[in-house]
Structures are given as C-alpha cells and as structure tokens.
C-alpha atoms as a PDB file:
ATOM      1  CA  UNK A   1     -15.380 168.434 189.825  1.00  0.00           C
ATOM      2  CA  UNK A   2     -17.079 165.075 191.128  1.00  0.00           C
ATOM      3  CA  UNK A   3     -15.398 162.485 192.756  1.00  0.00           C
ATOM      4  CA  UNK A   4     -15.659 159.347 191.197  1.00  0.00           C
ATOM      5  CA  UNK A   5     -14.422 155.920 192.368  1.00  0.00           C
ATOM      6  CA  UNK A   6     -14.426 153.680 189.654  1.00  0.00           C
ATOM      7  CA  UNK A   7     -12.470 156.105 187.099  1.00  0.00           C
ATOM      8  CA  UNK A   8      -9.711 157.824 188.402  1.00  0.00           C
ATOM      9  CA  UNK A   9      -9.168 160.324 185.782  1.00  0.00           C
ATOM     10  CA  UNK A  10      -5.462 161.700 187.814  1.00  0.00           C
ATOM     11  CA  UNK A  11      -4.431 158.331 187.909  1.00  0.00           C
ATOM     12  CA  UNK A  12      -5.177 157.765 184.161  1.00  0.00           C
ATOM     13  CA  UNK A  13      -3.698 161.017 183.563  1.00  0.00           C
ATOM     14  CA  UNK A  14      -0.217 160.160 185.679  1.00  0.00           C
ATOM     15  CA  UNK A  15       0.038 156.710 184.816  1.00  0.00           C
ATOM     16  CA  UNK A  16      -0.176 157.880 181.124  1.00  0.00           C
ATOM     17  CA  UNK A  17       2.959 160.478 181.749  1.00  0.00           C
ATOM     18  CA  UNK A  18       4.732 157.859 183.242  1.00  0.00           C
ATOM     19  CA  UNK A  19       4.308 155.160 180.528  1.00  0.00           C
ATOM     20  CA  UNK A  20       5.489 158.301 177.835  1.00  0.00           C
ATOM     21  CA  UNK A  21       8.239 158.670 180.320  1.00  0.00           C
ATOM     22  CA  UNK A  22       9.404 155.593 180.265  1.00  0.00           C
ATOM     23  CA  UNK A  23       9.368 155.482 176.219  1.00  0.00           C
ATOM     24  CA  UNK A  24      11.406 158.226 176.153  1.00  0.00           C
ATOM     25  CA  UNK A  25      13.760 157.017 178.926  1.00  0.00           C
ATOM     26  CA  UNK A  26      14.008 153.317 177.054  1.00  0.00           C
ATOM     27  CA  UNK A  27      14.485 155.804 173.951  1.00  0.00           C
ATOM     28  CA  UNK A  28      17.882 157.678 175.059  1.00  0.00           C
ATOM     29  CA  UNK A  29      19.431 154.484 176.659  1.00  0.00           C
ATOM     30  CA  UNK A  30      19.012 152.648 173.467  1.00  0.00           C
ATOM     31  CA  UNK A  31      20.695 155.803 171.961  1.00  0.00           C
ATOM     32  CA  UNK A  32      23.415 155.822 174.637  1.00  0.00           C
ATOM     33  CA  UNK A  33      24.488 151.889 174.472  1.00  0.00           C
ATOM     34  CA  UNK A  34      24.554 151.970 170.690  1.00  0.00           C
ATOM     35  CA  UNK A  35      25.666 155.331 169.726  1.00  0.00           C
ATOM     36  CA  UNK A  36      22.950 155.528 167.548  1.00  0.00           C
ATOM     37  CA  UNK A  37      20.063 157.704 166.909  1.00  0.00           C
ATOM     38  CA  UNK A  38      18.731 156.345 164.422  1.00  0.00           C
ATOM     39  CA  UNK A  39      18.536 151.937 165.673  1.00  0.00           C
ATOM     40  CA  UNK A  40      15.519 151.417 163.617  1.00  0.00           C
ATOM     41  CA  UNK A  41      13.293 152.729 160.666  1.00  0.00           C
ATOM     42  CA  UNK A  42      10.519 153.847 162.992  1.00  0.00           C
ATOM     43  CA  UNK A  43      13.010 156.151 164.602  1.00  0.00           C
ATOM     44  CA  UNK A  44      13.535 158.556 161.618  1.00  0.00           C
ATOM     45  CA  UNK A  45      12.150 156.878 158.424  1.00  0.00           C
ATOM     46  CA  UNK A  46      13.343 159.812 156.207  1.00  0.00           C
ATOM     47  CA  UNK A  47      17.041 159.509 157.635  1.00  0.00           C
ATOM     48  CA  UNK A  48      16.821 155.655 157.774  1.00  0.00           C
ATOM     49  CA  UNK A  49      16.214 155.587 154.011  1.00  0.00           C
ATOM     50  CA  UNK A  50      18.946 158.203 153.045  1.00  0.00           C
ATOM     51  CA  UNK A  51      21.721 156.850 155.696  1.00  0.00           C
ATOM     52  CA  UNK A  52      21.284 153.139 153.621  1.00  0.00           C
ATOM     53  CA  UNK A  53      22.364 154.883 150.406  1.00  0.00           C
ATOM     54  CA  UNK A  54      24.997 156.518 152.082  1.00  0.00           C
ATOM     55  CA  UNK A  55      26.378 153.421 153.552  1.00  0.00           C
ATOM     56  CA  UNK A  56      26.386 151.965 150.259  1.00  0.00           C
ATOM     57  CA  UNK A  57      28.037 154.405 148.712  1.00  0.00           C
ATOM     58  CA  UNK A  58      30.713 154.234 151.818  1.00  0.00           C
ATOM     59  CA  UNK A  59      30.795 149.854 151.097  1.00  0.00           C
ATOM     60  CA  UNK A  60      31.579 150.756 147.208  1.00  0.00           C
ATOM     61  CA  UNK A  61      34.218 152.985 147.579  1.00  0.00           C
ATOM     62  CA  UNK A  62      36.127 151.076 150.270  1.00  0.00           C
ATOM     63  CA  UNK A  63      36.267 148.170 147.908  1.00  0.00           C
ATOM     64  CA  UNK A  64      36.973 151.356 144.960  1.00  0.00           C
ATOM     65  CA  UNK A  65      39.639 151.907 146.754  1.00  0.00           C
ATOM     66  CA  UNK A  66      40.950 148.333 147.478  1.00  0.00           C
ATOM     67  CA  UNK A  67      40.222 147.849 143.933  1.00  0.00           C
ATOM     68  CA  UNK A  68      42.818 150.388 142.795  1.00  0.00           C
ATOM     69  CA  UNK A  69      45.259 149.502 145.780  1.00  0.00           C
ATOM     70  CA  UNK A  70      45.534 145.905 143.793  1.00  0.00           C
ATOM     71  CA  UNK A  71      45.954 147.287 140.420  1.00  0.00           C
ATOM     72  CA  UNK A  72      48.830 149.291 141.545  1.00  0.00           C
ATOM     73  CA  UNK A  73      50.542 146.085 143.351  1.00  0.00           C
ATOM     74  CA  UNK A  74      49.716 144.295 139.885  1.00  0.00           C
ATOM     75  CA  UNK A  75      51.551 147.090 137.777  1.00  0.00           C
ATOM     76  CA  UNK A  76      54.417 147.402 140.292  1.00  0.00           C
ATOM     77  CA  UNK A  77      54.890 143.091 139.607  1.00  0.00           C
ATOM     78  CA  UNK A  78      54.647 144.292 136.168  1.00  0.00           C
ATOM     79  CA  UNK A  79      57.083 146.976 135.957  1.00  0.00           C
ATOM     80  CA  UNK A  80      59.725 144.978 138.115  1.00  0.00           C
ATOM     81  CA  UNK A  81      59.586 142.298 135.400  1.00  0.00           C
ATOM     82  CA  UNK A  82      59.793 144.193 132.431  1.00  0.00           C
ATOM     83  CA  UNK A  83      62.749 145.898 134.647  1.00  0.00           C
ATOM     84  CA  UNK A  84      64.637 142.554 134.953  1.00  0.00           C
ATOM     85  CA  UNK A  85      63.937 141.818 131.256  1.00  0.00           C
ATOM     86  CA  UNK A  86      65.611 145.525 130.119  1.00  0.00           C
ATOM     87  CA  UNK A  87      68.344 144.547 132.901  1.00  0.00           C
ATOM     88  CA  UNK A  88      69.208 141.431 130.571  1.00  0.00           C
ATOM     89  CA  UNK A  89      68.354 142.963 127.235  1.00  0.00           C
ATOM     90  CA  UNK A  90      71.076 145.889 128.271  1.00  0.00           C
ATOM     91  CA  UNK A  91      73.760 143.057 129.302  1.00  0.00           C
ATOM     92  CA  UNK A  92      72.901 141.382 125.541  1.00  0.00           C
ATOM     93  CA  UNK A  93      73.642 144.869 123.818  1.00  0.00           C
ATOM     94  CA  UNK A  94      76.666 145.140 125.869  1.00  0.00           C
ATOM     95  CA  UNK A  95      77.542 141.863 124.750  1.00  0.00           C
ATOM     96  CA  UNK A  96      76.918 142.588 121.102  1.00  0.00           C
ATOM     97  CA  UNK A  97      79.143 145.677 121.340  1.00  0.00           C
ATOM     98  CA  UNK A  98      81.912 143.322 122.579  1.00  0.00           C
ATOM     99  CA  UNK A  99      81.715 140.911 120.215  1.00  0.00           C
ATOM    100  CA  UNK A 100      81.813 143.266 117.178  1.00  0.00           C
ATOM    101  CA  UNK A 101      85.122 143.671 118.133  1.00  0.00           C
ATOM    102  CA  UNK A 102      87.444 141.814 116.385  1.00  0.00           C
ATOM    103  CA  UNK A 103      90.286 141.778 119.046  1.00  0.00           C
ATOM    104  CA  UNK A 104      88.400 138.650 121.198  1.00  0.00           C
ATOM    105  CA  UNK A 105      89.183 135.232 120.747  1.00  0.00           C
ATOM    106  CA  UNK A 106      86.857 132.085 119.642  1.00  0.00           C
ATOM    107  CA  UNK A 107      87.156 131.071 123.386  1.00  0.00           C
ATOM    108  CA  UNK A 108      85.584 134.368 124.241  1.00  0.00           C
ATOM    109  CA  UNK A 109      83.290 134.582 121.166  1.00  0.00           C
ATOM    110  CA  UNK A 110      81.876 131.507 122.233  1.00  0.00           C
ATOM    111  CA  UNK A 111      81.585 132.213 125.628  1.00  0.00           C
ATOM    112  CA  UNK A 112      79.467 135.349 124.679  1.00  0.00           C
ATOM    113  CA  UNK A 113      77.170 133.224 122.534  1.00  0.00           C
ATOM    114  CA  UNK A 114      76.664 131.284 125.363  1.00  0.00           C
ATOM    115  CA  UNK A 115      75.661 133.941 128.020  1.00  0.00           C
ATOM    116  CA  UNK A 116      73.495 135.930 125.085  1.00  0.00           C
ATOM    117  CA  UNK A 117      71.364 132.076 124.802  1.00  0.00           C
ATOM    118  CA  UNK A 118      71.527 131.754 128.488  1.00  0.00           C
ATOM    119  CA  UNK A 119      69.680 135.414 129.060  1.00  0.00           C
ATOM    120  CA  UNK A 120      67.695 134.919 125.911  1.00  0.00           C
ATOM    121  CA  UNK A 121      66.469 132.219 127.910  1.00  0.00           C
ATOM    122  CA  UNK A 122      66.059 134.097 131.231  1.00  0.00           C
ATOM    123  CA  UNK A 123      63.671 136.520 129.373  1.00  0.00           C
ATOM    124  CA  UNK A 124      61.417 134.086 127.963  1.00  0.00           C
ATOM    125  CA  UNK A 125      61.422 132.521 131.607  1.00  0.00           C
ATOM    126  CA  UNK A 126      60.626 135.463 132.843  1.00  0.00           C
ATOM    127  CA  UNK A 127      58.060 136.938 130.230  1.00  0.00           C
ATOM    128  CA  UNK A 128      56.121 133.160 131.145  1.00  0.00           C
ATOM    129  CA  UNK A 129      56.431 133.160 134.822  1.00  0.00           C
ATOM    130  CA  UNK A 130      55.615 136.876 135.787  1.00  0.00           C
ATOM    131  CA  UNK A 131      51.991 136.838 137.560  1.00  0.00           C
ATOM    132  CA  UNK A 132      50.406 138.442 140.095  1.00  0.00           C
ATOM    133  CA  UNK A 133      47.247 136.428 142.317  1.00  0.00           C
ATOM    134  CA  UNK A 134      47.639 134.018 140.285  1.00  0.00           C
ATOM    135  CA  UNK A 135      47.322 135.944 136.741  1.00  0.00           C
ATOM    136  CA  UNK A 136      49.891 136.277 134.104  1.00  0.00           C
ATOM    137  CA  UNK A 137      50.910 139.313 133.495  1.00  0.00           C
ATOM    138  CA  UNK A 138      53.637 138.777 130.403  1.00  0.00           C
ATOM    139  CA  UNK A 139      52.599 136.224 128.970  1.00  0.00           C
ATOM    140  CA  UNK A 140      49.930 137.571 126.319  1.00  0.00           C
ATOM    141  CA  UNK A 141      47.240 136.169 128.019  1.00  0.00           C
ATOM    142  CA  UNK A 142      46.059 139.358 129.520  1.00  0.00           C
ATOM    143  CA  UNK A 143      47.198 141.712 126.439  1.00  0.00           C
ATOM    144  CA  UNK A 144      43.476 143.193 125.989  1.00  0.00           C
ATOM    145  CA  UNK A 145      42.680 146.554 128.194  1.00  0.00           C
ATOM    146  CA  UNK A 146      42.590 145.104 131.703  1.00  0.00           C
ATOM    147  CA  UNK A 147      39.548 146.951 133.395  1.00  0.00           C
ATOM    148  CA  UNK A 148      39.476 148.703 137.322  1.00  0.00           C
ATOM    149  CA  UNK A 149      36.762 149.411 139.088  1.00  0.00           C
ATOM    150  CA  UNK A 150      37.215 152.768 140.323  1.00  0.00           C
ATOM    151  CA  UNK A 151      33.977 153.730 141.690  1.00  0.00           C
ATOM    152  CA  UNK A 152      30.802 152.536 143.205  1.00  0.00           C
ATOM    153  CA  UNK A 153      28.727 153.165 140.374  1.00  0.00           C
ATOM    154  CA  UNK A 154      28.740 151.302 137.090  1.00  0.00           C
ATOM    155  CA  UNK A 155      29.166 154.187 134.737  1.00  0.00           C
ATOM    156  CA  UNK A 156      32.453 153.128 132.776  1.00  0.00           C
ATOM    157  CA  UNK A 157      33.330 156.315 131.750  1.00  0.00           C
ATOM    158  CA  UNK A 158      33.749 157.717 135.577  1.00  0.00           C
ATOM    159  CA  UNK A 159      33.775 154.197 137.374  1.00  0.00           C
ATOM    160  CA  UNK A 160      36.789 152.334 135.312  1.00  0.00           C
ATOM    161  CA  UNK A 161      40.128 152.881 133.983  1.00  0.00           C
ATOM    162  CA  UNK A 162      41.525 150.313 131.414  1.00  0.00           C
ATOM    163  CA  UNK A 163      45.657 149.713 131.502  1.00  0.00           C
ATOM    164  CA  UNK A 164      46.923 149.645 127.895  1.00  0.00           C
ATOM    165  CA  UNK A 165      50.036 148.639 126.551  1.00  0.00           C
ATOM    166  CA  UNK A 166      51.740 147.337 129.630  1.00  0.00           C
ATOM    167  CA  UNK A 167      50.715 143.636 129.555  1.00  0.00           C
ATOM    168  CA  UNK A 168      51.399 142.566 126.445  1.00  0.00           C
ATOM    169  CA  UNK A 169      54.067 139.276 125.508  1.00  0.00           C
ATOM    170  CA  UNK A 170      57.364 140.202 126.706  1.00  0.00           C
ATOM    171  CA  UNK A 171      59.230 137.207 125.598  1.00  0.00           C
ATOM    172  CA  UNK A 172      62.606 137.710 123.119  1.00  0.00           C
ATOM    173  CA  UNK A 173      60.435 136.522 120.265  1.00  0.00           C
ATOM    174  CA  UNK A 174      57.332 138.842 120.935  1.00  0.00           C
ATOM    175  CA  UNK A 175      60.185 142.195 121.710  1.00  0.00           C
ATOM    176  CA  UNK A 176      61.623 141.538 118.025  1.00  0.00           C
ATOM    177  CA  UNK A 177      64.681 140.722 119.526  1.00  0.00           C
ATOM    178  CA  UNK A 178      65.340 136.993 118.273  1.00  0.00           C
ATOM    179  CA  UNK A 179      63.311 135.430 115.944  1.00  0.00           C
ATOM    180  CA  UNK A 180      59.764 136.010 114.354  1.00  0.00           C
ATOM    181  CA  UNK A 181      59.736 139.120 113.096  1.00  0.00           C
ATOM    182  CA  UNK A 182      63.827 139.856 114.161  1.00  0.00           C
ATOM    183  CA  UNK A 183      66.373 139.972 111.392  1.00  0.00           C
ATOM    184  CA  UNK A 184      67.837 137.385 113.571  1.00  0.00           C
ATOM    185  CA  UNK A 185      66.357 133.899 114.284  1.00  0.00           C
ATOM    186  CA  UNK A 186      68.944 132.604 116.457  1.00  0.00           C
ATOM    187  CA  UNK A 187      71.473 133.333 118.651  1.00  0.00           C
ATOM    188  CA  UNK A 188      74.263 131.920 116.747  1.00  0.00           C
ATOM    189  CA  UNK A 189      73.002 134.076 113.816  1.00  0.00           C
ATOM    190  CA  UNK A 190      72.749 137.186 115.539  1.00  0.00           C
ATOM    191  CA  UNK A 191      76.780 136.608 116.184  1.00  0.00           C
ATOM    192  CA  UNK A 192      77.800 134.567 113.519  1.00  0.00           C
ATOM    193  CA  UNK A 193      80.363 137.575 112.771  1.00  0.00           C
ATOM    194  CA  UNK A 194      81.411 140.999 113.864  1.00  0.00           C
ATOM    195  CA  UNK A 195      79.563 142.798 111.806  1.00  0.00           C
ATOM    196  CA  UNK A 196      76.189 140.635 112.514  1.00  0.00           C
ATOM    197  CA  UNK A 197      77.150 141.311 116.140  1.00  0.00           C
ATOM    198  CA  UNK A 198      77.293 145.171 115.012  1.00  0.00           C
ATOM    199  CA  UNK A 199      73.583 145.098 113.325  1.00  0.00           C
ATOM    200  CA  UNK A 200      72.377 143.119 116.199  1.00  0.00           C
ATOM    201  CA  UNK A 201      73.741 146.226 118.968  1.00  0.00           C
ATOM    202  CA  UNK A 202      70.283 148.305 116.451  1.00  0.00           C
ATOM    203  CA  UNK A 203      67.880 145.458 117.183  1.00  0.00           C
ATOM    204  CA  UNK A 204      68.705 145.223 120.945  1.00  0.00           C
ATOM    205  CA  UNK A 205      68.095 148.839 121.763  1.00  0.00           C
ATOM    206  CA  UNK A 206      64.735 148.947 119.931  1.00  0.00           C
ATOM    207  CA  UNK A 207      63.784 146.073 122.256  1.00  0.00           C
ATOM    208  CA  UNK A 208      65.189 147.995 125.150  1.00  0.00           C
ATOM    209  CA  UNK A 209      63.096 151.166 124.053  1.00  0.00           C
ATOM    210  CA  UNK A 210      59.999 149.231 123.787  1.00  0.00           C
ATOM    211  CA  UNK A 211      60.466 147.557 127.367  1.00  0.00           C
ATOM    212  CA  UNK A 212      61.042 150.944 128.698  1.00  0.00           C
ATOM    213  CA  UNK A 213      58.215 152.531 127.211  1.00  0.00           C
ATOM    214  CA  UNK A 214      56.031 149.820 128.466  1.00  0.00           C
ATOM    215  CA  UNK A 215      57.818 150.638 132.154  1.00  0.00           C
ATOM    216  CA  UNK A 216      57.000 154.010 131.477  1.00  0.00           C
ATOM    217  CA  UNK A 217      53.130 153.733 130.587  1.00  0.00           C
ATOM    218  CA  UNK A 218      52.730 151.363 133.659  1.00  0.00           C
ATOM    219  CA  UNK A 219      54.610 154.637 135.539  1.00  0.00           C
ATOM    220  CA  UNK A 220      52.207 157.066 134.477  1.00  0.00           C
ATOM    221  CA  UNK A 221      48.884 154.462 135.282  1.00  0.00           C
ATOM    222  CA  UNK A 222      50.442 153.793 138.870  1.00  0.00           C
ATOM    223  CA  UNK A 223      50.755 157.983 139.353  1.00  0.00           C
ATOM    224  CA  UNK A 224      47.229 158.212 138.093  1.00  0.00           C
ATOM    225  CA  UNK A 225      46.030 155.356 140.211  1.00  0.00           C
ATOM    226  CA  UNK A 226      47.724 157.080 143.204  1.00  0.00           C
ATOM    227  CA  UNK A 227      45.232 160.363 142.419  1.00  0.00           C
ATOM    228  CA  UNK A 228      42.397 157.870 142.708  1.00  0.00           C
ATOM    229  CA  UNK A 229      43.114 156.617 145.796  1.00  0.00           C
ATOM    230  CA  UNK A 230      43.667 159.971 147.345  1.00  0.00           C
ATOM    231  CA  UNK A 231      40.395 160.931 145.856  1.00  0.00           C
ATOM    232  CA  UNK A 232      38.635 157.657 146.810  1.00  0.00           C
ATOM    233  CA  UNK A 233      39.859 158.544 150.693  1.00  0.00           C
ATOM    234  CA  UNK A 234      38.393 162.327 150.805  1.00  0.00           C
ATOM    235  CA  UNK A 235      35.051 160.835 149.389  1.00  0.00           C
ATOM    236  CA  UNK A 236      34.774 158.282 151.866  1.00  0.00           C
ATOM    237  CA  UNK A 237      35.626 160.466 154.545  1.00  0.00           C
ATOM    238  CA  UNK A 238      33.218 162.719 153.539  1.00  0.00           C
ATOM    239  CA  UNK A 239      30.465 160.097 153.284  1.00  0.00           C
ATOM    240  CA  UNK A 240      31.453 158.892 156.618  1.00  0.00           C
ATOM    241  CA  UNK A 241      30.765 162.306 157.759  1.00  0.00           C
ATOM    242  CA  UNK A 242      27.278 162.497 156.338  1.00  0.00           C
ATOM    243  CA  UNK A 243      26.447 159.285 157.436  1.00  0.00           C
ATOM    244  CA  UNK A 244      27.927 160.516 161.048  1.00  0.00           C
ATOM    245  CA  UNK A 245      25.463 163.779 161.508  1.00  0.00           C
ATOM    246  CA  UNK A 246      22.451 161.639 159.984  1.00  0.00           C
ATOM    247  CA  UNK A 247      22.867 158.329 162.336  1.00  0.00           C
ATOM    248  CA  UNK A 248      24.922 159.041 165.362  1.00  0.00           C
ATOM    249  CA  UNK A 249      23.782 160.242 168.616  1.00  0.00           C
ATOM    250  CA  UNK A 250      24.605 163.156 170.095  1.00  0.00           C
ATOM    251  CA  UNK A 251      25.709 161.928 173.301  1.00  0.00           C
ATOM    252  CA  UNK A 252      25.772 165.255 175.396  1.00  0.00           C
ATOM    253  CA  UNK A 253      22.269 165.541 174.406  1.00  0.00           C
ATOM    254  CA  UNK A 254      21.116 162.320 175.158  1.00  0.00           C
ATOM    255  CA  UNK A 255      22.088 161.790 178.706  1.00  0.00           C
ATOM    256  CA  UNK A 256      20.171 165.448 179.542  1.00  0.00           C
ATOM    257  CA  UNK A 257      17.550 163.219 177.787  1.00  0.00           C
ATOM    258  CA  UNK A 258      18.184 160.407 179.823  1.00  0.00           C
ATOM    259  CA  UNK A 259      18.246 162.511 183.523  1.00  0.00           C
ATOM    260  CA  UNK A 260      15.327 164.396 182.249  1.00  0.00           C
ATOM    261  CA  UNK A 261      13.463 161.185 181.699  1.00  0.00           C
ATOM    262  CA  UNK A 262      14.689 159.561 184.353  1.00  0.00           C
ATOM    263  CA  UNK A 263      13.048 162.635 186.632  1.00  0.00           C
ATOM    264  CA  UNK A 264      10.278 162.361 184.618  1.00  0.00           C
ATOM    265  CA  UNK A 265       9.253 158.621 185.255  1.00  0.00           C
ATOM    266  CA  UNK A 266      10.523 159.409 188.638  1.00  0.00           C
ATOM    267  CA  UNK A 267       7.764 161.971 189.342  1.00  0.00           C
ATOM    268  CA  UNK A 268       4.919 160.693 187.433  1.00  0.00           C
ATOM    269  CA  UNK A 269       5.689 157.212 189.529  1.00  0.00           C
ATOM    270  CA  UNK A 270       5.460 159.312 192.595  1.00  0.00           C
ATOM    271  CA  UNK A 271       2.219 161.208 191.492  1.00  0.00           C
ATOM    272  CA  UNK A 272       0.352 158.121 190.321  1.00  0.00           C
ATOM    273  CA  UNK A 273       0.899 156.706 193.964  1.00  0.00           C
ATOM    274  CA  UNK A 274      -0.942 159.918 195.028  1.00  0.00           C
ATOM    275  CA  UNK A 275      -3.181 160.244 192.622  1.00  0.00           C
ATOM    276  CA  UNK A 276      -4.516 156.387 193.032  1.00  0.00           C
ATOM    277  CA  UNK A 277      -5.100 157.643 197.159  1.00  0.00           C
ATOM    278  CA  UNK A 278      -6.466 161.284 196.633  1.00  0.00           C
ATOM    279  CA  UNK A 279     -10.093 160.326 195.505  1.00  0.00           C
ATOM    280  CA  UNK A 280     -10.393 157.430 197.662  1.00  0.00           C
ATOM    281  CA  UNK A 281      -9.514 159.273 200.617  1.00  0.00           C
ATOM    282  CA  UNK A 282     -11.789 161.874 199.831  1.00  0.00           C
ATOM    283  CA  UNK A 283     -14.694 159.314 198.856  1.00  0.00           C
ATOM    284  CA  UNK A 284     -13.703 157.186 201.892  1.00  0.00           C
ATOM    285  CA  UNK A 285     -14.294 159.967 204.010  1.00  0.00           C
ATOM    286  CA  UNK A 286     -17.398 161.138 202.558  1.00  0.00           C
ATOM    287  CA  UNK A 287     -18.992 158.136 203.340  1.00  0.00           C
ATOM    288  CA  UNK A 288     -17.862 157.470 206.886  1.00  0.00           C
ATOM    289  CA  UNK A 289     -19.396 160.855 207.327  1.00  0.00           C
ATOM    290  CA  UNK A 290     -22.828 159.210 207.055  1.00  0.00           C
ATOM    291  CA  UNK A 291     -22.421 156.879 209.468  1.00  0.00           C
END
C-alpha cells in the first residue's frame, strides 16, 4: 500500500463513519425527545402517507362521536319537555274526570276552567320555548328528519342517522287537544257541561298517547345513539392503536440506538485523530531518513 500525503484515504474512511455516526446518533435523539419514529416524510415515506389517513380517520370519529354525544343531550331536552307537557296534559284529564261530576259547585267548576286555561297555556309556553344551543326543538321549526353525523365518511347510509317523529309542534293546538282539528276549540267549550267534560277525558288521553309515543321514539334513538358511541370509542381506540405501532418510537430500542451511536461517533472520532497522524508519521519519517 503507498503512503500518500495529500489523500489520506483512513482519514476519509473514519471521518466518513463518524459523520454516518453522527446521523444516526442525531436520528435516535430526535426519536427519543419526540416519541416519534416517524418526525418527517423522509423518515418512512410509506408509513408517513398511511399514518395521515389514519389520523384522519382518528379527527372524524372524535368529532363522530361528539356529534352523537350532542344529539343525545338534544333528545334528552326533548324528552324532558314533552315529559312536562304529558305532566300537564295528565293533570287536564284529571281535571276533566272531576268536572264530569255533577256533585261540584260553580265555584269549583270555574275554578277548574281556570287551571285547565292556565296549563293549556303552560303547554303552548312550553311547546315555544323548548330549545337546545339555541334551536327549537317543539316548535315545528325543526319537524323534518334532523340529520347526525355518525361517521367520518360521507356515506349517508353508514355515516348518518335521521330522528323522526320526536320534534314535531307540541303545542295544545298541534296535540289535537284544543282547537284546530279538536272537537273542542276552547276551554270553556271543552267544559261547558258534564258530559262535554266526559268527551273531553277521550280527547286528553289521545294527546297523552301521542306525547308518550313521541317520549318513547326519542327513548329508543337515545339507546341507539348510546350503541354508537360505544362503537365510535372501540374504533378510535383501535385507530389510535394503528397509528401507535406505525408512528411511535420504540423507546427501549432507541436508546441501545442512541449508546450504540454514541460509541460509534465516539470511536470513529478517536480513529480519525489517528488516522490523520499514521501516514504523516510514517512519511515524516521516511524523509528525515534521507537527511
């Protein structure tokens, strides 16, 4: 092998394995202070490209899931309302029943006119005033299938569930209960006698059954809802697994990495030192031979 002076092929050599040493070492402390193994594209481009998708996916179903956590707040609102409304419509039967009994006074008849207006009235108020955010709920404005977002995908038929029949107009008019379509257009009709008090006991508890069957639908959406939500938490924990295995670092592996590479620069530092002496020693002594 000659010995050269002006290209020192060791020291090319060893200052090469201590620049890839130093990569490497840069490489697993990246990897250690962010957790990481994957920081950039250029570190795996294949798992780069598939761990976006999956945290997508992860984004879409936590707001999936918040999704569905407000539509079950909006049909609980829902179903308390329509619960005060039966409360009153019940009281107004009761009421009914009482007054088709001929053994009350006109002090008393009167006085059960009065309540039946005054919780007429409550269940309009309350029909008009039930919202939830900020959106009616009982008013008719939102009597139309009311669509959630179930998924992170747009495909309706596996993405969204539409509530039926809950939101409709709940006010005393819109339950058949007095006036429009009611055989009754006012109070004071309704119990203008016993016997109209009698008929009117009918017409309250087909209101009442119509309330509680809207209750009861809400019921069943809130039970399905609570499926989704149990299913929406499975898939993003296993998303969050996938996403885990192809991102994260494997710490016990990295910080052999790291001492490894830390030895690594160590000796190739160490050699370079020795190989920048060796052949000018050698050539060095060579010539002061001659002389």
């Amino acid at each position: 092998m000659p010995i050269v002076i002006n290209t020192n092929m060791s020291a090319l050599r060893a200052q090469n394995a201590l620049t890839r040493a130093s990569w490497s070492l840069n490489t697993s402390l990246e990897r250690l202070t962010t957790g990481n193994r994957i920081n950039s594209a250029k570190d795996d481009p294949a798992g780069f490209y598939y761990a976006a998708g999956i945290s997508s996916q992860i984004r879409g179903t936590s707001v999936a899931y918040n999704n569905v956590s407000l539509a079950n707040n909006m049909l609980a609102t829902a179903t308390g309302d329509l619960d005060s409304i039966n409360n009153q419509i019940e009281r107004i039967k009761d009421l009914a029943t009482q007054y088709a009994n001929e053994t009350i006074t006109e002090e008393e008849k009167a006085a059960i006119r009065d309540e039946v207006q005054q919780r007429i009235d409550e269940i309009d108020r309350i029909a008009e005033e039930s919202k939830f955010n900020k959106l009616n709920l009982l008013d008719g404005s939102k009597s139309g299938p009311v669509r959630i977002q179930i998924g992170a995908n747009a495909d309706p038929s596996t993405n969204a569930i539409y509530i039926e029949g809950v939101f409709e107009k709940a006010d005393s008019e819109s339950l058949n209960l007095i006036g429009g379509s009611s055989k009754f257009a006012t109070v004071s009709a309704a119990f203008a006698s016993a016997s109209a008090a009698a008929e009117f006991i009918d017409i309250a508890q087909a209101s009442a059954d119509m309330v509680t069957q809207r209750i009861s639908k809400a019921g069943a959406y809130e039970s399905r809802f609570s499926s989704v939500m149990d299913s929406l938490m499975v898939q993003n924990e296993n998303l969050n697994s996938a996403y885990s295995t192809v991102v994260e670092a494997d710490i016990a592996s990295e910080t052999a990495n790291f001492v490894k590479n830390q030895l690594l620069m160590q000796t190739a530092s160490a050699m370079l030192t020795q190989a920048n002496q060796l052949d000018g020693v050698i050539a060095l002594q060579l010539v002061n031979s001659l002389v």
